[in-house]
C-alpha atoms as a PDB file:
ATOM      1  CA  UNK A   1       7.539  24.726   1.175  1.00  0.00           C
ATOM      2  CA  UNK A   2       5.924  21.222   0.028  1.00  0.00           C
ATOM      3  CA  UNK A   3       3.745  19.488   2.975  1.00  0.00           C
ATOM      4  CA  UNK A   4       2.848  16.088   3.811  1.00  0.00           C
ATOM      5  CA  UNK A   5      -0.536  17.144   4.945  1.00  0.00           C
ATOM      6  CA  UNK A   6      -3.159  15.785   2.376  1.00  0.00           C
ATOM      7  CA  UNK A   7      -6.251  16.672   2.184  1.00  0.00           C
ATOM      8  CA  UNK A   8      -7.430  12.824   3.600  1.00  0.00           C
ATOM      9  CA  UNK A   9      -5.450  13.663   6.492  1.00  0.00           C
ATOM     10  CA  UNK A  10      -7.275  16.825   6.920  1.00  0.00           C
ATOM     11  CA  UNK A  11     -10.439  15.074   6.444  1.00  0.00           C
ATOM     12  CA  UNK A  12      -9.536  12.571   9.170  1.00  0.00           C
ATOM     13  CA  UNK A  13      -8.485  14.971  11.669  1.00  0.00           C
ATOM     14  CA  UNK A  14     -12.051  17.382  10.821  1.00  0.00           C
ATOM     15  CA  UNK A  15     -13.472  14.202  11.566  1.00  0.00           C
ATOM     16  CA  UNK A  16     -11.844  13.261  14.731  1.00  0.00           C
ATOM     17  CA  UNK A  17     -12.044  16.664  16.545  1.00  0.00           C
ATOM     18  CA  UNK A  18     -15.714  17.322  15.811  1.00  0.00           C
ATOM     19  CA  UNK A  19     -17.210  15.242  17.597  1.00  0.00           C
ATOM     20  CA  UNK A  20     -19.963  14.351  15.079  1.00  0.00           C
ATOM     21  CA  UNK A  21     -18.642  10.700  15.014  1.00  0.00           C
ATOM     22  CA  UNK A  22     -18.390   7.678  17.751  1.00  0.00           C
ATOM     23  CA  UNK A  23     -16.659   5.230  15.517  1.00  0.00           C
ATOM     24  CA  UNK A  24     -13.148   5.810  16.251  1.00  0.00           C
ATOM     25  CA  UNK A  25     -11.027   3.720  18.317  1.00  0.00           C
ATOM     26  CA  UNK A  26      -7.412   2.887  19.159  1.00  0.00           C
ATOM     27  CA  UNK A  27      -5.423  -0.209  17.694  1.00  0.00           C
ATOM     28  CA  UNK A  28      -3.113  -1.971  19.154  1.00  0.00           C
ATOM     29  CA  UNK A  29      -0.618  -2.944  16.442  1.00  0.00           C
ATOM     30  CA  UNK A  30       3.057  -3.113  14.892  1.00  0.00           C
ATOM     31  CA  UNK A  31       4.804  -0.405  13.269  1.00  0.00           C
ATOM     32  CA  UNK A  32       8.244  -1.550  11.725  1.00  0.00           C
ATOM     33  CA  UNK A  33       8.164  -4.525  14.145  1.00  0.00           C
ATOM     34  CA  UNK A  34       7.971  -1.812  17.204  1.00  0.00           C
ATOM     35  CA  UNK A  35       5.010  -2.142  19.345  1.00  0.00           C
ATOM     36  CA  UNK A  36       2.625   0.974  18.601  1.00  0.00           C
ATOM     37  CA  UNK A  37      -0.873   2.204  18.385  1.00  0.00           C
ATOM     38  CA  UNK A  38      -3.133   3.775  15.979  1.00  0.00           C
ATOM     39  CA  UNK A  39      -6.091   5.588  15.843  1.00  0.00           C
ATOM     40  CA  UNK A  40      -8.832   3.762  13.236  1.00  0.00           C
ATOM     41  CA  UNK A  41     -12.098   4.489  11.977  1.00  0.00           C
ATOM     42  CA  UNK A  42     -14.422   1.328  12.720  1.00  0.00           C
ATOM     43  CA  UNK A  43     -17.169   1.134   9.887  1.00  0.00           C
ATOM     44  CA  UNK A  44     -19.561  -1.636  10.244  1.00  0.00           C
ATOM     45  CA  UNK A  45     -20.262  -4.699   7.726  1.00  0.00           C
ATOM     46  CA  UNK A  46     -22.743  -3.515   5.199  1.00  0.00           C
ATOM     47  CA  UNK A  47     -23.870  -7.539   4.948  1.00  0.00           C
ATOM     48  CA  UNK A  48     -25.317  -9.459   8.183  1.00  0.00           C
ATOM     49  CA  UNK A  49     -22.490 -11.903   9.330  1.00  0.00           C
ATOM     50  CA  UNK A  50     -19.941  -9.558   7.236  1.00  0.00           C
ATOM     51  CA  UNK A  51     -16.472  -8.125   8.561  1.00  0.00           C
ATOM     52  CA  UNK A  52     -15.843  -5.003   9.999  1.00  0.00           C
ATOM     53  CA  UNK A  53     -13.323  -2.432   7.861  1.00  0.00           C
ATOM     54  CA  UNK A  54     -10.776  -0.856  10.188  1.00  0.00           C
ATOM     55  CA  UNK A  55      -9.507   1.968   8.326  1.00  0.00           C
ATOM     56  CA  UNK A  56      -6.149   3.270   9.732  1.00  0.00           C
ATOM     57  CA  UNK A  57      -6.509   7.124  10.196  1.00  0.00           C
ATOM     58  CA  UNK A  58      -3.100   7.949  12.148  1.00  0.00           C
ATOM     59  CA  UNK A  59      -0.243   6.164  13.929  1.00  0.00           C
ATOM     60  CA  UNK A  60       0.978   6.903  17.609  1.00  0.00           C
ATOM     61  CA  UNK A  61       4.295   7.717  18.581  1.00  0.00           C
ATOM     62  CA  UNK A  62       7.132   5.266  19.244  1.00  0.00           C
ATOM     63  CA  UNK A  63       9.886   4.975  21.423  1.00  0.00           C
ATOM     64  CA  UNK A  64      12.431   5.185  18.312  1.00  0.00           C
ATOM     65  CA  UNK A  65      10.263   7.782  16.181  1.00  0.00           C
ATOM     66  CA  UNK A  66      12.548  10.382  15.724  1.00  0.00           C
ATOM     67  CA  UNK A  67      10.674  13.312  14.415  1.00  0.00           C
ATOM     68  CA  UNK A  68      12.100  16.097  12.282  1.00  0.00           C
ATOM     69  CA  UNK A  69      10.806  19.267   9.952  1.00  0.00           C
ATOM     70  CA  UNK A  70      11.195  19.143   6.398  1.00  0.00           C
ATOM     71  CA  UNK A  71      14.745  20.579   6.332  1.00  0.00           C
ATOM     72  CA  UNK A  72      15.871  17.556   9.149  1.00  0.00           C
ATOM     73  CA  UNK A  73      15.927  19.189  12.001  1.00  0.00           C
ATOM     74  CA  UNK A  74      14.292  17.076  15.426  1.00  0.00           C
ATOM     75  CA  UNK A  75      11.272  18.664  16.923  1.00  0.00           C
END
């Protein structure tokens, strides 16, 4: 059975859960025009006066996410 997993999700999620890093935080954003959230790594400007990089790691849940396996059935 294929997966969606990739390993840069894996790495994101090792990331999240052990607890060797503070710069996560969540995002308030817009997800096919539907309010939603994400989770984001904040990394810092590398340049006084520089921006910020806010690097998307995962997307919350919606009200009309409708979740299924890989054969279509709903969790």
């Amino acid at each position: 059975m294929s997966t969606n997993i990739h390993p840069e999700h894996i790495s994101a999620f090792e990331a999240l859960t052990s607890g060797e890093h503070d710069n996560f935080a969540l995002f308030s954003c817009f997800l096919d025009g539907e309010p939603a959230v994400a989770i984001v790594a904040v990394t810092p400007p590398e340049i006084e006066d520089g921006e910020y990089q806010v690097t998307p790691l995962f997307v919350g849940v919606t009200e009309g996410i409708v979740l299924t396996d890989h054969d279509g059935t709903a969790a």
